[in-house]
N, C-alpha and C. Protein backbone atom coordinates (compact mmCIF):
# COMPACT_ATOMS: atom_id res chain seq x y z
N UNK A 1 4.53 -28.09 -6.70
CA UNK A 1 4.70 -26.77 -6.12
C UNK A 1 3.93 -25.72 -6.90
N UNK A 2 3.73 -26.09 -8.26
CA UNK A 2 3.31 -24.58 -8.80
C UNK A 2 1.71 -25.05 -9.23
N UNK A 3 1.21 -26.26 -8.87
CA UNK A 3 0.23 -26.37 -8.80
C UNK A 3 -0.66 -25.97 -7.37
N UNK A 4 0.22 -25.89 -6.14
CA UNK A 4 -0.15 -25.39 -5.05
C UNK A 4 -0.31 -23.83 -4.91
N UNK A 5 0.76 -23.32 -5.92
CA UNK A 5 0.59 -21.79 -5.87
C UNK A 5 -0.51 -21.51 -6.57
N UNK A 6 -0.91 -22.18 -7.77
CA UNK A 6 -1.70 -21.64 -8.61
C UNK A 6 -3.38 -21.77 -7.51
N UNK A 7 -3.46 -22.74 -6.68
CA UNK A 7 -4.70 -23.15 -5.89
C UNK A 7 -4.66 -21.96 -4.98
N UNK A 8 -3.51 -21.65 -4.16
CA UNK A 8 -3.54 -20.66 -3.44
C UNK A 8 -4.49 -19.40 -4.28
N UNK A 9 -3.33 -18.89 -5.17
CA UNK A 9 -3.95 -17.50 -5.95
C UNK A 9 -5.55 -17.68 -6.42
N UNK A 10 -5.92 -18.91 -7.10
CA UNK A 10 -7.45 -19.36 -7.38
C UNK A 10 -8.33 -19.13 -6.62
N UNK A 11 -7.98 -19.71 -5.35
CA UNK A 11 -9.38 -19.41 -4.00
C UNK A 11 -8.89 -17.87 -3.36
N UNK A 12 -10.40 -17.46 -3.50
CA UNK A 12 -10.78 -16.58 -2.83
C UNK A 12 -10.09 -16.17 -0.93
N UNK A 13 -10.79 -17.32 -0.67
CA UNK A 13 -10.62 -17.15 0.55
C UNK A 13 -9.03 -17.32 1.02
N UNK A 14 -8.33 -18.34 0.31
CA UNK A 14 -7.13 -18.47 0.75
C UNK A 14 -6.04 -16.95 0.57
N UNK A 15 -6.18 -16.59 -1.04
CA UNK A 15 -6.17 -15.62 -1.11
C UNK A 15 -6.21 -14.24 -0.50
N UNK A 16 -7.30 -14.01 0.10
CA UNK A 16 -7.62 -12.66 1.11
C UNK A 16 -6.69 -13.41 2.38
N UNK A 17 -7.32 -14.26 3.16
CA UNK A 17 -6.75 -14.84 4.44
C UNK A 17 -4.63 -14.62 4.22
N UNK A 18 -4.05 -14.69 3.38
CA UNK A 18 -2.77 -14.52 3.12
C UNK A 18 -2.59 -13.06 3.13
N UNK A 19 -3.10 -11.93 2.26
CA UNK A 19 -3.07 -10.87 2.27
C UNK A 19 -3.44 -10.38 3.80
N UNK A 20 -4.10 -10.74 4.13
CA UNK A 20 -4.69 -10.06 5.73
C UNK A 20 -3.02 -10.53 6.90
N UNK A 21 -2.50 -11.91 6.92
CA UNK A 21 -1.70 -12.07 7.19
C UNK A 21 -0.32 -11.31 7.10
N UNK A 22 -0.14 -10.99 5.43
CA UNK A 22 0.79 -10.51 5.03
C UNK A 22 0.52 -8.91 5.76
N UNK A 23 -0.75 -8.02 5.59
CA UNK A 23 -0.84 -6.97 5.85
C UNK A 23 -0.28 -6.74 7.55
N UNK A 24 -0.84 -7.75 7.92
CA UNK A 24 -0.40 -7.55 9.56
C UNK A 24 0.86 -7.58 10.14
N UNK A 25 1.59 -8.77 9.49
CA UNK A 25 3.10 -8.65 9.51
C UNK A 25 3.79 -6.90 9.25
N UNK A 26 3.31 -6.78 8.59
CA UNK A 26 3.53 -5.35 7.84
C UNK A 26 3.50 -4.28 8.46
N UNK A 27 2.07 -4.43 9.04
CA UNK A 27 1.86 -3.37 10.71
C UNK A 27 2.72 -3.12 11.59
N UNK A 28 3.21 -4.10 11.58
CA UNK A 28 3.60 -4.67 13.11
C UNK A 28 5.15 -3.93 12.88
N UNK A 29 5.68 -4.70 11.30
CA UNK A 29 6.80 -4.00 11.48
C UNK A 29 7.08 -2.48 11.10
N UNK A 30 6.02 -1.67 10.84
CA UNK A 30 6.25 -0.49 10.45
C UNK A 30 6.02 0.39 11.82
N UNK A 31 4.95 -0.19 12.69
CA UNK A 31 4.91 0.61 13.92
C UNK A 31 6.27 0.44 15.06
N UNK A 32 6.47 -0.54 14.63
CA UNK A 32 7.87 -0.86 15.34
C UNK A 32 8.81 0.04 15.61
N UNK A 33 8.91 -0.06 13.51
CA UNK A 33 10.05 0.88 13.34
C UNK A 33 10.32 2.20 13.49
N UNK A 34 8.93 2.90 13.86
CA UNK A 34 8.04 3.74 14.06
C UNK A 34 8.69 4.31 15.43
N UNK A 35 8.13 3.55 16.41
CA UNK A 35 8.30 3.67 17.52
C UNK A 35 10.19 3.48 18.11
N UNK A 36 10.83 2.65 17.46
CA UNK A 36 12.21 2.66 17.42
C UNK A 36 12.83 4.19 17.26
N UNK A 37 12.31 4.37 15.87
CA UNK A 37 12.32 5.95 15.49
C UNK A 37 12.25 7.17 16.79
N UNK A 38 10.63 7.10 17.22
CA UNK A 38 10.70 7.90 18.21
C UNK A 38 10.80 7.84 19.52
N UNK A 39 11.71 6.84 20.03
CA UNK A 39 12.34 6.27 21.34
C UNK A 39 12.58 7.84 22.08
N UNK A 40 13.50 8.48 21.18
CA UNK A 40 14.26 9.72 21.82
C UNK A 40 13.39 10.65 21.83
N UNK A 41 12.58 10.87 21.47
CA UNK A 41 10.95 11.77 21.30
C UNK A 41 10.13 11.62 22.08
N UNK A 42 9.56 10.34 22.65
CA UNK A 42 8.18 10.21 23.21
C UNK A 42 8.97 8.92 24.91
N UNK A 43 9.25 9.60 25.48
CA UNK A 43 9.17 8.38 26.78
C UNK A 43 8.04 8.19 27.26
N UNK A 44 8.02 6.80 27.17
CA UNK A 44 7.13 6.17 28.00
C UNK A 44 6.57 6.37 29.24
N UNK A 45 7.37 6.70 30.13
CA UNK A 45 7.24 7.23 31.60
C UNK A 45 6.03 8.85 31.48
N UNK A 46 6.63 9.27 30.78
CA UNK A 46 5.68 10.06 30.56
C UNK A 46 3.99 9.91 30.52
N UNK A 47 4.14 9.28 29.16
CA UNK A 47 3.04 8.70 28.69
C UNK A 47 1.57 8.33 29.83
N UNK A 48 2.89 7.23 30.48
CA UNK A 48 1.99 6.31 31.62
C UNK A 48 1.59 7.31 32.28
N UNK A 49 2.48 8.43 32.93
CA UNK A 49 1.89 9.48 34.18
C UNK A 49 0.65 10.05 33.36
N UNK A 50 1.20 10.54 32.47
CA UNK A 50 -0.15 11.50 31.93
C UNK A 50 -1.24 9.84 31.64
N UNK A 51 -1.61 9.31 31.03
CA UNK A 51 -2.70 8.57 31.37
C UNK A 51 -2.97 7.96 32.20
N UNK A 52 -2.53 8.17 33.43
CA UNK A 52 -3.16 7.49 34.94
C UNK A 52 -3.33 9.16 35.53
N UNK A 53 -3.17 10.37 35.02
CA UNK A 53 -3.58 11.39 35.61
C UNK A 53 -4.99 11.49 35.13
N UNK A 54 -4.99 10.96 34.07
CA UNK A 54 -6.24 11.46 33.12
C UNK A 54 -7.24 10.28 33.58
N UNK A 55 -6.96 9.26 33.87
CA UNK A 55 -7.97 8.04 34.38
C UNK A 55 -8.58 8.54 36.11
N UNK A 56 -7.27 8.64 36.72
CA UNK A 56 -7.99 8.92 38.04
C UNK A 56 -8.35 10.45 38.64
N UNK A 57 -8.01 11.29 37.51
CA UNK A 57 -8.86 12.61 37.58
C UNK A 57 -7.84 13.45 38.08
């Protein structure tokens, strides 16, 4: 096991490729929580009208 970690941290590539992973997980849950947040702020319904007003002029 801690010869697998140590290979992980060693290569480059494995390395970045984990961080990029890890970063995205991360995204995902912060816009989430984000958007959970402003449920009572921003409806959707809205949203959609105003950008299909703005698409079809």
């Amino acid at each position: 096991m801690e010869e697998f970690i140590e290979k992980i941290i060693t290569e480059p590539f494995l390395a970045r490729f984990i961080f990029v992973i890890v970063g995205v997980i991360l995204l995902i849950a912060v816009t989430s929580l984000i958007k959970k947040q402003l449920h009572n702020f921003v409806k959707d319904q809205n949203n959609w009208y105003r950008a299909r007003k703005l698409a079809v002029g």
